[in-house]
Protein backbone atom coordinates (compact mmCIF):
# COMPACT_ATOMS: atom_id res chain seq x y z
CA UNK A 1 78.83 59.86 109.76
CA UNK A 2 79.90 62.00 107.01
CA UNK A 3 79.47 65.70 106.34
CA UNK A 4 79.56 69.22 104.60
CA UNK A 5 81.11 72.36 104.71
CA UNK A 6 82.01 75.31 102.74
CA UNK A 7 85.60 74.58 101.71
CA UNK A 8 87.54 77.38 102.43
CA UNK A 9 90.06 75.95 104.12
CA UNK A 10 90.71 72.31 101.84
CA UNK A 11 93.54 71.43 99.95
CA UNK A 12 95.70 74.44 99.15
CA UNK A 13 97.38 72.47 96.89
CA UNK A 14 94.29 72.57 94.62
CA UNK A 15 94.32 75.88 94.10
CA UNK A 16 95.60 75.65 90.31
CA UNK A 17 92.77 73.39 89.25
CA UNK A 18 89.80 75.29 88.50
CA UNK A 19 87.41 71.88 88.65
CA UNK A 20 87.38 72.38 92.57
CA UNK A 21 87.02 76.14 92.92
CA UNK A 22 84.25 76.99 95.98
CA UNK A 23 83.74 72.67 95.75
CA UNK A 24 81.90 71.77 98.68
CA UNK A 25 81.59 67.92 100.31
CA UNK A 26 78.08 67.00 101.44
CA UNK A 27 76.41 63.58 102.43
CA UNK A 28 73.77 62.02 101.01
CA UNK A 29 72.80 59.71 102.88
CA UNK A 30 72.16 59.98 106.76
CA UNK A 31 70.46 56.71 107.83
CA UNK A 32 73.40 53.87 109.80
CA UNK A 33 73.12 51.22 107.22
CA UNK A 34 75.66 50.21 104.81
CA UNK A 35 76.15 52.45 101.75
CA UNK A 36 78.54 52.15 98.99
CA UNK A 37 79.37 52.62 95.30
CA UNK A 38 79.95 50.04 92.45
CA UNK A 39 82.32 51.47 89.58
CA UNK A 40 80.19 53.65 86.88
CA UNK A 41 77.92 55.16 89.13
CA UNK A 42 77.93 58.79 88.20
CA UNK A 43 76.92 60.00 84.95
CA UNK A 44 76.12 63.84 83.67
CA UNK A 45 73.50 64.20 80.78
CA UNK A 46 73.66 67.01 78.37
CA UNK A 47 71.59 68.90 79.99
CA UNK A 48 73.95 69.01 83.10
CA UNK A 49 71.97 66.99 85.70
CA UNK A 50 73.81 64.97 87.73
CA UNK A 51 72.81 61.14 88.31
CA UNK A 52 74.39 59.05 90.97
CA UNK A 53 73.31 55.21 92.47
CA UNK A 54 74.04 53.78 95.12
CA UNK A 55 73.60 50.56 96.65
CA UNK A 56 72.56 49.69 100.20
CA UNK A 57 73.32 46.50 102.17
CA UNK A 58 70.70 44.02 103.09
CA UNK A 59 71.27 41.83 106.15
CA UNK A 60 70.38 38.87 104.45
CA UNK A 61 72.85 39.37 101.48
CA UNK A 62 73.21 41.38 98.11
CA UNK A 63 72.37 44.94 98.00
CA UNK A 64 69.10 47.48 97.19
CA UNK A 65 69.81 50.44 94.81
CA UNK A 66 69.11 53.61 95.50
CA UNK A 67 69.25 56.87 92.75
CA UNK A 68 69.64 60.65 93.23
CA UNK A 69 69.41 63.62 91.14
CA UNK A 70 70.63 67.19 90.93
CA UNK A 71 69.58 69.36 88.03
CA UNK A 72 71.81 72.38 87.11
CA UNK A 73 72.26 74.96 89.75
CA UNK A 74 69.60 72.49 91.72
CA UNK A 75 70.05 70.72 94.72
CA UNK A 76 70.34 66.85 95.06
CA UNK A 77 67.22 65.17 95.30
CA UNK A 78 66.62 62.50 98.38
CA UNK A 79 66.93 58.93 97.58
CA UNK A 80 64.44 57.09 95.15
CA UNK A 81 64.71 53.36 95.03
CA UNK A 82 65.40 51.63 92.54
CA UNK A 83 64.44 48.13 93.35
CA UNK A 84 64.72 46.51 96.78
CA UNK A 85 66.97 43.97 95.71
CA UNK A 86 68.73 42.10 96.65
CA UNK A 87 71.04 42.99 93.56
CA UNK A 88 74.42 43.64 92.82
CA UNK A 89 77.36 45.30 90.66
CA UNK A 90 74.67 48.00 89.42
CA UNK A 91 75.82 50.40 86.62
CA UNK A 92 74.54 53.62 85.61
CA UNK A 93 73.58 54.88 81.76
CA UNK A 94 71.51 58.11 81.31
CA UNK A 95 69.81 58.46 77.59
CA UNK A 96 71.44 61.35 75.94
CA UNK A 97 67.81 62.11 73.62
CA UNK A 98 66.34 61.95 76.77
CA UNK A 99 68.09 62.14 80.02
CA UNK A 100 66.08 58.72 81.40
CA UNK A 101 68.84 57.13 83.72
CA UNK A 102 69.09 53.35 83.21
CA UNK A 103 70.53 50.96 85.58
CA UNK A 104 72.29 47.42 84.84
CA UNK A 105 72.68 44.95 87.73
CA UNK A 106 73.05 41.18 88.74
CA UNK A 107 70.33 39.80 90.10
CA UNK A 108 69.47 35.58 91.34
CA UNK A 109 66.76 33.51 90.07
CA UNK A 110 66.46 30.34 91.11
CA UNK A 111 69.87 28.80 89.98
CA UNK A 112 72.18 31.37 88.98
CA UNK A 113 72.56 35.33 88.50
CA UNK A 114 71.23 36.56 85.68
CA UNK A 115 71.51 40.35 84.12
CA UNK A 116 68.05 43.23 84.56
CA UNK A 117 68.11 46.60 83.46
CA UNK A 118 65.92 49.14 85.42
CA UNK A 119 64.98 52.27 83.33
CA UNK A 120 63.13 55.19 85.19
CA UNK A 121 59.55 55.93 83.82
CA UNK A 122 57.85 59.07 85.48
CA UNK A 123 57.95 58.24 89.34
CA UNK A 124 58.17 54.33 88.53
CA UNK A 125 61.27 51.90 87.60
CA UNK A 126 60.54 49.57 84.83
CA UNK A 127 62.22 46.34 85.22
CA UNK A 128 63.96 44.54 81.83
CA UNK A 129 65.08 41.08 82.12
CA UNK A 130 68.42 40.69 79.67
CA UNK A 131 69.82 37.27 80.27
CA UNK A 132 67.50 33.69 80.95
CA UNK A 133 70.37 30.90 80.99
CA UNK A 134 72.05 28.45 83.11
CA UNK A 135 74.97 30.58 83.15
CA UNK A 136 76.51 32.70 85.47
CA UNK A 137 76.06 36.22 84.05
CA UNK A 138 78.25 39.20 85.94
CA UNK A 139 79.73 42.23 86.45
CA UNK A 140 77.57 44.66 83.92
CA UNK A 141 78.56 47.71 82.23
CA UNK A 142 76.11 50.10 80.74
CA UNK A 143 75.86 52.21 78.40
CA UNK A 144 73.36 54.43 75.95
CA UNK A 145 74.30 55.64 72.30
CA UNK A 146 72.71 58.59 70.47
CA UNK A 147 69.43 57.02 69.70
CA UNK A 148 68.53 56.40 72.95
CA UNK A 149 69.24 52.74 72.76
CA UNK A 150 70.97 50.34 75.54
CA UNK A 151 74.05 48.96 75.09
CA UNK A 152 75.72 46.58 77.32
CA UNK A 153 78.58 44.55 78.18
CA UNK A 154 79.27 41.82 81.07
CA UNK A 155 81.06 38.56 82.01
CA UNK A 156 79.43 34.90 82.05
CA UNK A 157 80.57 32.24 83.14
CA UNK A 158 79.22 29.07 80.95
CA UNK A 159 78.66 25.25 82.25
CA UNK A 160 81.78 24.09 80.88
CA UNK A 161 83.58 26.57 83.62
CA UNK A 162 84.93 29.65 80.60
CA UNK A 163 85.14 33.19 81.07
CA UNK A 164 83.59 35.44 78.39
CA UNK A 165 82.65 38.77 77.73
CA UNK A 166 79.33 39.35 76.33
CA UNK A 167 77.78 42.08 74.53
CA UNK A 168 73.99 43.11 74.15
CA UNK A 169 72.19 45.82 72.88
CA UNK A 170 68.11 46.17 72.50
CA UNK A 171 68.43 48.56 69.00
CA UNK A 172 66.36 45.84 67.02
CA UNK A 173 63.64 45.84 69.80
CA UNK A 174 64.92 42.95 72.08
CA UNK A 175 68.08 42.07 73.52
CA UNK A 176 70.35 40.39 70.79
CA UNK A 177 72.96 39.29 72.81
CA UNK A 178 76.86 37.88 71.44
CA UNK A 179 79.49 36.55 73.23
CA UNK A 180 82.68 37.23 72.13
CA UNK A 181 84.96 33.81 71.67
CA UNK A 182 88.13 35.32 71.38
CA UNK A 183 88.40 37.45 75.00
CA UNK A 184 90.78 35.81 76.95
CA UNK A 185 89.60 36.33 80.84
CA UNK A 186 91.78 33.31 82.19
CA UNK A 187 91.18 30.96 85.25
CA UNK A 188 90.07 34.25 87.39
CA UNK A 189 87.79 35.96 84.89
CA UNK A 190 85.15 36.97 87.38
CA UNK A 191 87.30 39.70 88.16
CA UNK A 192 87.58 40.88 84.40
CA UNK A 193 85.56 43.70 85.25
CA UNK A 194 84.41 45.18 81.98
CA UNK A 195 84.29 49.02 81.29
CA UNK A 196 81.99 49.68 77.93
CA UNK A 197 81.88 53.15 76.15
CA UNK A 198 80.30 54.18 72.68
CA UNK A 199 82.48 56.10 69.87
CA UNK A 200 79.79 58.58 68.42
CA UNK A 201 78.72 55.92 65.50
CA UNK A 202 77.21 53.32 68.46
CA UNK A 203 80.42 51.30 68.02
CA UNK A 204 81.01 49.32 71.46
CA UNK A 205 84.77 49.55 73.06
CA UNK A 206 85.16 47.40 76.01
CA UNK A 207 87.94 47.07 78.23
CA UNK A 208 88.36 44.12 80.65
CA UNK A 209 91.62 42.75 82.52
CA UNK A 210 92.85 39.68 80.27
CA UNK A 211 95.13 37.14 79.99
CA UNK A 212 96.37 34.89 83.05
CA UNK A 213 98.06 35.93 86.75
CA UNK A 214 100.91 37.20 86.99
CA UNK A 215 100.90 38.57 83.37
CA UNK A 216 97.37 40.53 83.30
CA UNK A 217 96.68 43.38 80.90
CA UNK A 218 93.99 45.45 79.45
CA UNK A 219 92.38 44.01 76.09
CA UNK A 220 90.59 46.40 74.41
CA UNK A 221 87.44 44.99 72.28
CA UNK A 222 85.67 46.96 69.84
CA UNK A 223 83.33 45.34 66.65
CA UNK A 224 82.96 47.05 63.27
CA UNK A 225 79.62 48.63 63.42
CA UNK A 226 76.63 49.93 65.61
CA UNK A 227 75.67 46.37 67.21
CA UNK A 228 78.44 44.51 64.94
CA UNK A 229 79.73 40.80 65.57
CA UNK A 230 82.83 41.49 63.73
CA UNK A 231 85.21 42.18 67.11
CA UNK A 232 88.43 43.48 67.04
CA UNK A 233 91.33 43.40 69.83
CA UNK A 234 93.99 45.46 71.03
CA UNK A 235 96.52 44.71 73.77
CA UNK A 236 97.66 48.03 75.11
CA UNK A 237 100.64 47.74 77.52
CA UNK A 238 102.12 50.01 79.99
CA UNK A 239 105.56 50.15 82.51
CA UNK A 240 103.58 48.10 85.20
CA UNK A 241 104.38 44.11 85.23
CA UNK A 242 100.42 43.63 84.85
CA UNK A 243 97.25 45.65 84.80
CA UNK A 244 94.30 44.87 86.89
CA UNK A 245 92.14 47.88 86.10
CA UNK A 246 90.90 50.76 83.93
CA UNK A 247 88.64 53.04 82.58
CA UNK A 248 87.70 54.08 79.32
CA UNK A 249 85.70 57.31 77.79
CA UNK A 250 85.39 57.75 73.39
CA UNK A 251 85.00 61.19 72.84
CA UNK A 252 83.09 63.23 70.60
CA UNK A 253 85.72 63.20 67.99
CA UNK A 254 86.22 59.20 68.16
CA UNK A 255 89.41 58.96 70.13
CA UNK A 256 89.46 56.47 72.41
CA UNK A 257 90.89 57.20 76.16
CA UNK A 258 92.30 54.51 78.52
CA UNK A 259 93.43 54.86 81.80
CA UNK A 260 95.06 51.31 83.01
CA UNK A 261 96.66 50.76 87.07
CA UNK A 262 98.61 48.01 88.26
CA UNK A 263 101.79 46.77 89.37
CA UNK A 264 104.64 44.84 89.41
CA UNK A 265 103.70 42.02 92.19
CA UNK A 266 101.75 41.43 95.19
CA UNK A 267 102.75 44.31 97.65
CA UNK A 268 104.13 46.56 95.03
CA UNK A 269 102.87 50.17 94.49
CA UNK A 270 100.56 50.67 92.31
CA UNK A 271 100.96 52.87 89.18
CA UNK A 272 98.03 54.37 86.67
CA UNK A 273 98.38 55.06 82.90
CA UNK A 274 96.81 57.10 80.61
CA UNK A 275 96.87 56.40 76.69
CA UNK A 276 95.01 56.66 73.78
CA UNK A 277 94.09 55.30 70.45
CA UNK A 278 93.36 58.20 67.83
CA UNK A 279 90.98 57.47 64.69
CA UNK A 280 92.66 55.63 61.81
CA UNK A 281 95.62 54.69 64.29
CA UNK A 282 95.90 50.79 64.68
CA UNK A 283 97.44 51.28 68.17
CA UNK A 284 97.33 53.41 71.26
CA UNK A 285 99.69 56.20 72.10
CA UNK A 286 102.63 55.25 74.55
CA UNK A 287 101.36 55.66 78.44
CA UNK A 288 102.22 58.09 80.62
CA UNK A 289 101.94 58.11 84.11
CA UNK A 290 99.06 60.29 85.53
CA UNK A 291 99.97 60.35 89.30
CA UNK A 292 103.99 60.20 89.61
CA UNK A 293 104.66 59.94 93.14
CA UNK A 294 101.43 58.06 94.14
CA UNK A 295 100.75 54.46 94.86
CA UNK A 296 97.06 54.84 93.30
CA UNK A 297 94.32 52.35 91.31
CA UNK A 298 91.92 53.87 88.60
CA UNK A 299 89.27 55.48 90.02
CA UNK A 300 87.32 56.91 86.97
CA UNK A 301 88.26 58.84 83.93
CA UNK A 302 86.22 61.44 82.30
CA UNK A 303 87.01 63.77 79.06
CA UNK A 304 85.54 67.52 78.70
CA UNK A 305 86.23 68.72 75.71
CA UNK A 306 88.64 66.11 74.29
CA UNK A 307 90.90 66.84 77.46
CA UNK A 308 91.18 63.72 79.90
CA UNK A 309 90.86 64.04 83.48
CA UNK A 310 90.79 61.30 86.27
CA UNK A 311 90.32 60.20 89.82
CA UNK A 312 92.49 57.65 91.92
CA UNK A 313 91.91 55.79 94.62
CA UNK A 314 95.24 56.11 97.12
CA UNK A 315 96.59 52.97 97.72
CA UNK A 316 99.56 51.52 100.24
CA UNK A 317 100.85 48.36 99.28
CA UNK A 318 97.65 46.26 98.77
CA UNK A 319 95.06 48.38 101.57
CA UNK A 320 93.29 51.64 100.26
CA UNK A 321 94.12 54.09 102.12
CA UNK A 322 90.95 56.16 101.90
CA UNK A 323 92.50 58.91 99.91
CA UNK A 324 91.54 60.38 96.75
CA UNK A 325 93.80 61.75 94.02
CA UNK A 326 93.24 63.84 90.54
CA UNK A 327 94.82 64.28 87.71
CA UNK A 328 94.60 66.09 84.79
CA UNK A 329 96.01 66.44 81.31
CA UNK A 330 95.40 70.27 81.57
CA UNK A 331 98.06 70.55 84.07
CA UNK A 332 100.29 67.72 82.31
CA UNK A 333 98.77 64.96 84.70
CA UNK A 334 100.85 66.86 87.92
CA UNK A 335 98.51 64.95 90.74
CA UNK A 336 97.49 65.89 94.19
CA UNK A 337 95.21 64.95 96.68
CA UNK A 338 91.66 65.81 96.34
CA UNK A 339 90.63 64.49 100.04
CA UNK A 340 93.42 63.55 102.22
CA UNK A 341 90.29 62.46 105.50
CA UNK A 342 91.65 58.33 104.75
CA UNK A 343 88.06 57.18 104.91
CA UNK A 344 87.00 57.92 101.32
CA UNK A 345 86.48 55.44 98.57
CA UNK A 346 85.22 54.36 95.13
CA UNK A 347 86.36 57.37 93.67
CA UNK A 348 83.80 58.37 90.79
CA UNK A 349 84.09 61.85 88.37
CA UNK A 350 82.16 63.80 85.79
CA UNK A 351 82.28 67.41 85.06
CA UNK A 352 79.93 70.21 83.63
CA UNK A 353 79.49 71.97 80.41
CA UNK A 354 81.60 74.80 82.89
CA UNK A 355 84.24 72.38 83.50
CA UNK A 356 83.08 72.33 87.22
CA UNK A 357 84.04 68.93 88.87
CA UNK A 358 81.50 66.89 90.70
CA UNK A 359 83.71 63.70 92.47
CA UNK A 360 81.20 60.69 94.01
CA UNK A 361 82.64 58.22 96.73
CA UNK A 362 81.50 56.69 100.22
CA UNK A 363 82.80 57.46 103.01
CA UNK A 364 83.59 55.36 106.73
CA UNK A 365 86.05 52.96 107.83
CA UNK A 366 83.48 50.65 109.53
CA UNK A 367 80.52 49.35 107.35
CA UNK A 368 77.67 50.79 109.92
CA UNK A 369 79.35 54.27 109.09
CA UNK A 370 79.66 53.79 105.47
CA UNK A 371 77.86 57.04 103.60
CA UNK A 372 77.32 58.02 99.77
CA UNK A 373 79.24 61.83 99.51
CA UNK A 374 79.55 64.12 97.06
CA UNK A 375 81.96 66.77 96.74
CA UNK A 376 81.68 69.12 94.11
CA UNK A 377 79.67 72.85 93.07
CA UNK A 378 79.16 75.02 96.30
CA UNK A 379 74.95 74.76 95.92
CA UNK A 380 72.46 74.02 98.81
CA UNK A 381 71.76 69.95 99.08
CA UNK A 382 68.49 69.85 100.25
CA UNK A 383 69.38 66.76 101.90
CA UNK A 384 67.12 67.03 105.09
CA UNK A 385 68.76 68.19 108.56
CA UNK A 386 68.04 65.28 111.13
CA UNK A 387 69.15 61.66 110.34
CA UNK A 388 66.60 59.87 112.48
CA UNK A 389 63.06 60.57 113.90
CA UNK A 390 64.07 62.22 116.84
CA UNK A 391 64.67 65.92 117.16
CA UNK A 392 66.01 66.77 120.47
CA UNK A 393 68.67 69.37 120.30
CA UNK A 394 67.94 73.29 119.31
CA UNK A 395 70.58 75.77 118.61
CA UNK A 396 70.96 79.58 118.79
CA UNK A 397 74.21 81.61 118.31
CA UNK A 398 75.40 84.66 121.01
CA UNK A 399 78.55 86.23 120.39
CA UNK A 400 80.85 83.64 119.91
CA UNK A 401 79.06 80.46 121.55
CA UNK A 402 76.64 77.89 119.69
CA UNK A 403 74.16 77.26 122.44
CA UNK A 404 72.44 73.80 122.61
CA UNK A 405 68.95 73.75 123.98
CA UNK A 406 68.00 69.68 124.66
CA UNK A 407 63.74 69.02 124.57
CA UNK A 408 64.43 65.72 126.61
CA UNK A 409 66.69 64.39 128.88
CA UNK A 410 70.32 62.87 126.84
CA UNK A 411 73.39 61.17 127.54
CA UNK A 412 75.76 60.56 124.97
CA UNK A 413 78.38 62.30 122.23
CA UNK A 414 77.98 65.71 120.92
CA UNK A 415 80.08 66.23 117.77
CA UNK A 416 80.51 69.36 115.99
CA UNK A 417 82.24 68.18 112.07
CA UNK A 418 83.09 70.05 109.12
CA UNK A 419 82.31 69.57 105.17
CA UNK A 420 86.02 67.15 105.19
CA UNK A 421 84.16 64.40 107.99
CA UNK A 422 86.75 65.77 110.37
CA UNK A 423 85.50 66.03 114.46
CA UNK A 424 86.30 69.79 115.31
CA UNK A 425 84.71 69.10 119.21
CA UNK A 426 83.68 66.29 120.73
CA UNK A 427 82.10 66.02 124.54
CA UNK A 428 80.82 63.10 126.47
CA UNK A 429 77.29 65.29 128.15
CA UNK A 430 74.80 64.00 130.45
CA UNK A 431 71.67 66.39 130.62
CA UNK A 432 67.82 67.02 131.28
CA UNK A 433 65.15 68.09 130.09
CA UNK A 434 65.08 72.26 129.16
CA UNK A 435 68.86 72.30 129.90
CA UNK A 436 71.45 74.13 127.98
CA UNK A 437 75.09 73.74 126.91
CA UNK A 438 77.41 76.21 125.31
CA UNK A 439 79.90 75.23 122.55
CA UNK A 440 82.80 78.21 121.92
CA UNK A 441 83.14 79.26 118.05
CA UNK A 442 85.71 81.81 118.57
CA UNK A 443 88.35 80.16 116.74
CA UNK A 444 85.99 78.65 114.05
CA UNK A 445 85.58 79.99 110.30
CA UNK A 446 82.35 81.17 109.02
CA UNK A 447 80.42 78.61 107.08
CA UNK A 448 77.96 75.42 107.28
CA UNK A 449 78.77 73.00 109.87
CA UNK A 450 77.21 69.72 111.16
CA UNK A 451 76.32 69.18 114.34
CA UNK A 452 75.71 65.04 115.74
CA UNK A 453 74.04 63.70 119.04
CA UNK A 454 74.18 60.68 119.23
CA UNK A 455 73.58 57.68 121.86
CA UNK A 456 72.24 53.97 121.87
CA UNK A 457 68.30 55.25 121.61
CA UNK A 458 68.53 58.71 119.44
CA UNK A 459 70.53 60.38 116.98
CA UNK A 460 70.06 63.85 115.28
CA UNK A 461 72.15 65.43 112.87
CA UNK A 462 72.01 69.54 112.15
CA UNK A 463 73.25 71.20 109.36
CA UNK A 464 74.06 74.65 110.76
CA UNK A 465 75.56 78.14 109.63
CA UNK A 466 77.92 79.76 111.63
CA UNK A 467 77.54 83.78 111.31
């Protein structure tokens, strides 16, 4: 399982970037099943709430989405569901009149997947169907412009066996949906994986992996107006052989910011590029690399007052390695590792009006393990102590011991973990009812700590404070 701690012993190599200062990593979710993130995820709303999804594995295939919330200076709500599912590939909007987070994902009907939108209504989800076709409709990207309205972007796949990206938005009151001929996806377009933002106007840019293998790049699609069917194209190129990824963010002042990651075969390292396309200009700027010295895939890119900032997933030839990188044009993109605990992935980043950094991911090398973290401002969680139904282990501190009271007999693992998920003690223990067992602290730091029992029948997790 993951965990939390105050961070005062991280990365001391993060010292010069002020997004991580007193950043704490906490879990979110506590419960053994399978939890991960899809791409766009995380979103901040003007009013600096945080939004995060998540989806959860189902054993009999696709996933149910979960949501959580922390308001400024707040504390993360628990989980609300979104729908049951099974779904997949959801994507997170919030409203920026409003701050009502909307969801995009792929769910089946009785032939083929189709797209739904999920918008939160008080305490309820209302459920929007976008697509009814014999297509295969995938992959959707969300987002909302400054009226409130939906705006999204996706990949079908039509009977006669073509890649397209299409483009919807519900501004008229329905979905008017377009698909636009000229994007080039090739024979593998299902992983095209579109990225859509919104210039302040309501103009749609879309980025997507195009062309063919072996000689993939980002296309950039944008059409004239709010809701437009005139589309433009740019092909953007960087040093890398082909790009397979990116991210994209228009800022408030209508530049457009791309961050592509690829390489230069199977095997290769992979390298990430930033660039950008200013108003007026009919191409982007040249790319520069954002992580010299790391073998690292887009993660997510975020802008804070017109200055571009990014995360990276680590990668080693073709395996993630579970490592998380940022970047920064504020310190002339010099990179460094954000979490070096090789079990984190899915990297996902916004920041505050403050410029405080709030990074999303899961976290576990075996699927059973997998958890939703956050790691980000040092503020309580709220996130409930105990995991599971069964609270059998009571602590009290003297002098420099953590003593373990057990209400019922136990055998199995104590673990004692920090905020970083790493084991700081471990013991086998086989005890009875009313018995005790000491744990030294002498050489351990102040702070919040989590402490794990766990065995075949019980597990308990304690968030904890070490005086």
């Amino acid at each position: 399982m993951k965990n939390r701690i105050l961070i005062f012993s991280f990365l001391f190599s993060f010292n010069c970037h002020a997004q991580w200062t007193n950043a704490v990593m906490d879990t979110l979710t506590h419960n053994g099943e399978r939890d991960e993130l899809n791409h766009q995820s995380l979103a901040i709303d003007q009013w600096n709430t945080t939004h995060l999804i998540s989806e959860q594995a189902l054993s009999g295939g696709g996933w149910m989405i979960l949501y959580f919330q922390r308001p400024a200076n707040g504390t993360w709500t628990t989980e609300d569901t979104v729908l049951t599912g099974p779904a997949n590939e959801p994507t997170l909007a919030v409203s920026n009149t409003d701050a009502i987070p909307f969801v995009a994902c792929m769910e089946y009907d009785s032939h083929d997947y189709e797209i739904m939108v999920y918008s939160r209504a008080g305490s309820n989800w209302v459920h929007d169907q976008v697509t009814n076709n014999q297509d295969e409709d995938m992959s959707p990207s969300i987002a909302t412009d400054n009226q409130g309205f939906v705006h999204l972007a996706w990949i079908r796949l039509d009977t006669a066996g073509d890649f397209k990206i299409n483009y919807a938005t519900n501004r008229s009151g329905s979905w008017v949906i377009q698909s636009l001929a000229n994007s080039q996806l090739g024979l593998f377009g299902a992983g095209a994986l579109p990225q859509l933002a919104l210039d302040p106007s309501g103009v749609a840019h879309i980025a997507y992996r195009g062309g063919n293998f072996g000689t993939y790049r980002i296309h950039h699609a944008y059409n004239d107006s709010i809701g437009g069917s005139n589309w433009n194209f740019d092909f953007p190129t960087s040093p890398n052989a082909e790009d397979l990824s990116s991210s994209i963010v228009v800022s408030s002042d209508s530049v457009v910011h791309l961050l592509v990651s690829g390489n230069d075969g199977f095997g290769f390292p992979t390298h990430a590029f930033y660039m950008a396309k200013l108003p007026g200009s009919g191409t982007f700027t040249n790319a520069v690399d954002v992580a010299s010295g790391f073998s690292a895939e887009t993660g997510c890119l975020f802008v804070l007052n017109h200055s571009p900032a990014c995360v990276l997933n680590e990668v080693s030839g073709n395996i993630y390695t579970g490592n998380v990188i940022y970047s920064s044009a504020g310190t002339n993109w010099m990179a460094a590792a954000l979490t070096n605990t090789q079990d984190i992935y899915a990297a996902q980043l916004v920041m505050d009006q403050l410029g405080n950094g709030t990074m999303a991911a899961y976290q576990g090398n075996t699927y059973p393990s997998e958890e939703i973290i956050v790691f980000g401002p040092d503020i309580n969680t709220g996130i409930p102590q105990t995991a599971a139904s069964q609270n059998f282990i009571r602590y009290h501190q003297k002098n420099n011991s953590l003593i373990l009271q057990f209400s019922q007999s136990f055998k199995g693992e104590i673990q004692l973990h920090n905020l970083q998920g790493q084991i700081l003690w471990r013991e086998n223990v086989s005890v009875q009812t009313g018995e005790f067992k000491p744990i030294s602290t002498e050489n351990l730091a102040k702070g919040i700590y989590l402490l794990q029992g766990v065995n075949a029948e019980y597990k308990q997790i304690i968030k904890l404070a070490l005086e």
